[in-house]
N, C-alpha and C. Protein backbone atom coordinates (compact mmCIF):
# COMPACT_ATOMS: atom_id res chain seq x y z
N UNK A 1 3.20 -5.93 -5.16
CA UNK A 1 2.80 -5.16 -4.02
C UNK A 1 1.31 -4.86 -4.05
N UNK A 2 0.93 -4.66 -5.55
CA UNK A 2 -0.46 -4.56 -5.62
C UNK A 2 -1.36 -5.36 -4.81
N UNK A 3 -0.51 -6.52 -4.56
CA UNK A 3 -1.29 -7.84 -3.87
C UNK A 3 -1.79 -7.58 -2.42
N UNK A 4 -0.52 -7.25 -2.06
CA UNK A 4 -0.38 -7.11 -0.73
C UNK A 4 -1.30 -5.77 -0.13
N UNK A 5 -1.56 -5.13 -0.73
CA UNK A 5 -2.29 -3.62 -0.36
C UNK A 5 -3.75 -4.02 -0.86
N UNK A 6 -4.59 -4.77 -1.49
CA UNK A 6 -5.75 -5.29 -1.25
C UNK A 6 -5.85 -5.96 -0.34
N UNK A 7 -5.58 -6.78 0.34
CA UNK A 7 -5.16 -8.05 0.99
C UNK A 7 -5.41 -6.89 2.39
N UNK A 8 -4.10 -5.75 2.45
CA UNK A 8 -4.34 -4.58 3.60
C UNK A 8 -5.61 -4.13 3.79
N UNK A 9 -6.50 -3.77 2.86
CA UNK A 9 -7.27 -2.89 2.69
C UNK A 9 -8.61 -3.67 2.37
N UNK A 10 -8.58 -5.11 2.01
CA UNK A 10 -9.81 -5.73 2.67
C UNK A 10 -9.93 -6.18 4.20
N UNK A 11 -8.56 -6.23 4.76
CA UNK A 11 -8.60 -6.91 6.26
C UNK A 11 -9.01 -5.75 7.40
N UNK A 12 -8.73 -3.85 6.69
CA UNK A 12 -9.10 -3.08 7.02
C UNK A 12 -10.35 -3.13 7.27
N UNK A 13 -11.00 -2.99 6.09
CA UNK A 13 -12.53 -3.49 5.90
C UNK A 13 -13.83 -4.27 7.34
N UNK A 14 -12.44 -5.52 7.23
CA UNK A 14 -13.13 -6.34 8.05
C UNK A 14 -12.83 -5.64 10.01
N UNK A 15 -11.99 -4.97 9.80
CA UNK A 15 -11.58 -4.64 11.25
C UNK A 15 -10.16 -4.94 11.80
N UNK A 16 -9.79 -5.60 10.73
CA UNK A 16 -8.43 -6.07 11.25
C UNK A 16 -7.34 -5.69 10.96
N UNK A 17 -6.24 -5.25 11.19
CA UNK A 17 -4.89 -4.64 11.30
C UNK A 17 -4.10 -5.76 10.12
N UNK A 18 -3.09 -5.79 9.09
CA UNK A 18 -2.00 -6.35 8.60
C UNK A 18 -1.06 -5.59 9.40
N UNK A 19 -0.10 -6.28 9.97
CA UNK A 19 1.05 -5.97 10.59
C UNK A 19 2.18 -6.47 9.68
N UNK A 20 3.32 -5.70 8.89
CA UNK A 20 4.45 -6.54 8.28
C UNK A 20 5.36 -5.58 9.25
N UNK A 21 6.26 -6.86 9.19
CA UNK A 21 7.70 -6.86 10.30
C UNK A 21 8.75 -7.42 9.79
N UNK A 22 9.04 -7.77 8.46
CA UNK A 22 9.89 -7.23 7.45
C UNK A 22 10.61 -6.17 7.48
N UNK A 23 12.00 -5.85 7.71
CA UNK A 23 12.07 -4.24 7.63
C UNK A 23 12.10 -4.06 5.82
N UNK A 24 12.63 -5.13 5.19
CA UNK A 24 13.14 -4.86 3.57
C UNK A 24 11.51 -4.50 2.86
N UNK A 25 10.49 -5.48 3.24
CA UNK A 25 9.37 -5.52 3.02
C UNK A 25 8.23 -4.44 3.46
N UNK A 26 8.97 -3.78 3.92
CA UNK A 26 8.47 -2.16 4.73
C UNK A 26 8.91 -1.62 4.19
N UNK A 27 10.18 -1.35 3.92
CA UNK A 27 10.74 -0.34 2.91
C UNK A 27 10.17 -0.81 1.35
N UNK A 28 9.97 -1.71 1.04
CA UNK A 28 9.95 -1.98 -0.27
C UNK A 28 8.06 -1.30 -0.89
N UNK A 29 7.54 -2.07 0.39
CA UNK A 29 5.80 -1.47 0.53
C UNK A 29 5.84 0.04 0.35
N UNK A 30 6.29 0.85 1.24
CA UNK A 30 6.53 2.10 1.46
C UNK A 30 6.85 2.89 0.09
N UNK A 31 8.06 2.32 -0.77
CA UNK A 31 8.55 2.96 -1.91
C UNK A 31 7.55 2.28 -2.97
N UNK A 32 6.87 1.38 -2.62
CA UNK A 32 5.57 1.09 -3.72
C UNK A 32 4.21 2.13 -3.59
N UNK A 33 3.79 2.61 -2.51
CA UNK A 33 2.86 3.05 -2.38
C UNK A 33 3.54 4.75 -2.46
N UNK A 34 4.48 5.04 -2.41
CA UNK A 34 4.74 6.50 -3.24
C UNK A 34 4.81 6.82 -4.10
N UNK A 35 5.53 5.72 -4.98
CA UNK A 35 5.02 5.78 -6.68
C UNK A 35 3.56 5.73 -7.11
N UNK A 36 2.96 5.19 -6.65
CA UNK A 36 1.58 4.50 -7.05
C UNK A 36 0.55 5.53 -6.49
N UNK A 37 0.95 5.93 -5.18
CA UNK A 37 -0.10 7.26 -5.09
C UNK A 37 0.13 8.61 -5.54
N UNK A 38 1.78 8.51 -5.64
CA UNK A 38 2.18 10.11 -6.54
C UNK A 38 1.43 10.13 -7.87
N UNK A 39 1.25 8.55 -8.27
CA UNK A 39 1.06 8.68 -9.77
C UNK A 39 -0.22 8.71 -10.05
N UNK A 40 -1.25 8.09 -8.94
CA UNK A 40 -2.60 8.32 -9.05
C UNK A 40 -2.91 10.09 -8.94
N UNK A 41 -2.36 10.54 -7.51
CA UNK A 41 -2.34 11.81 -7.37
C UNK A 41 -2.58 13.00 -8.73
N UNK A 42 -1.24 12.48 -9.39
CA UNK A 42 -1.08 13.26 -11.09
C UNK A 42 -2.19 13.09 -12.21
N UNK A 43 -2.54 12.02 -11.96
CA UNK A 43 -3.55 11.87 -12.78
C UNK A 43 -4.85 11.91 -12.75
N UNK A 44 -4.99 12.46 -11.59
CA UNK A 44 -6.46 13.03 -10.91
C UNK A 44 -6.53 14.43 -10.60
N UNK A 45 -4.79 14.92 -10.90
CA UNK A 45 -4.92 16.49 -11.31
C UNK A 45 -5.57 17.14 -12.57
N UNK A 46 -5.21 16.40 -13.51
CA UNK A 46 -5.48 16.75 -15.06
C UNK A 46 -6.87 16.49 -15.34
């Protein structure tokens, strides 16, 4: 998923939208980026 969220976030960059229309691949993105920012979150508390 890591992949896929650079990939988001350079096309951001450039101006452009990633659209996924996947629903499994939406849910799956979604429950990746809550772990991954809860866990950054925690560790930028301490």
């Amino acid at each position: 998923m890591h992949l896929y969220w650079r990939i988001k976030e350079e096309l951001l960059y450039l101006g452009e939208a990633l659209v996924f229309l996947d629903p499994r691949f939406i849910r799956e993105y979604r429950r990746w980026m809550r772990k991954t920012c809860s866990a950054h979150g925690k560790s930028l508390k301490n």
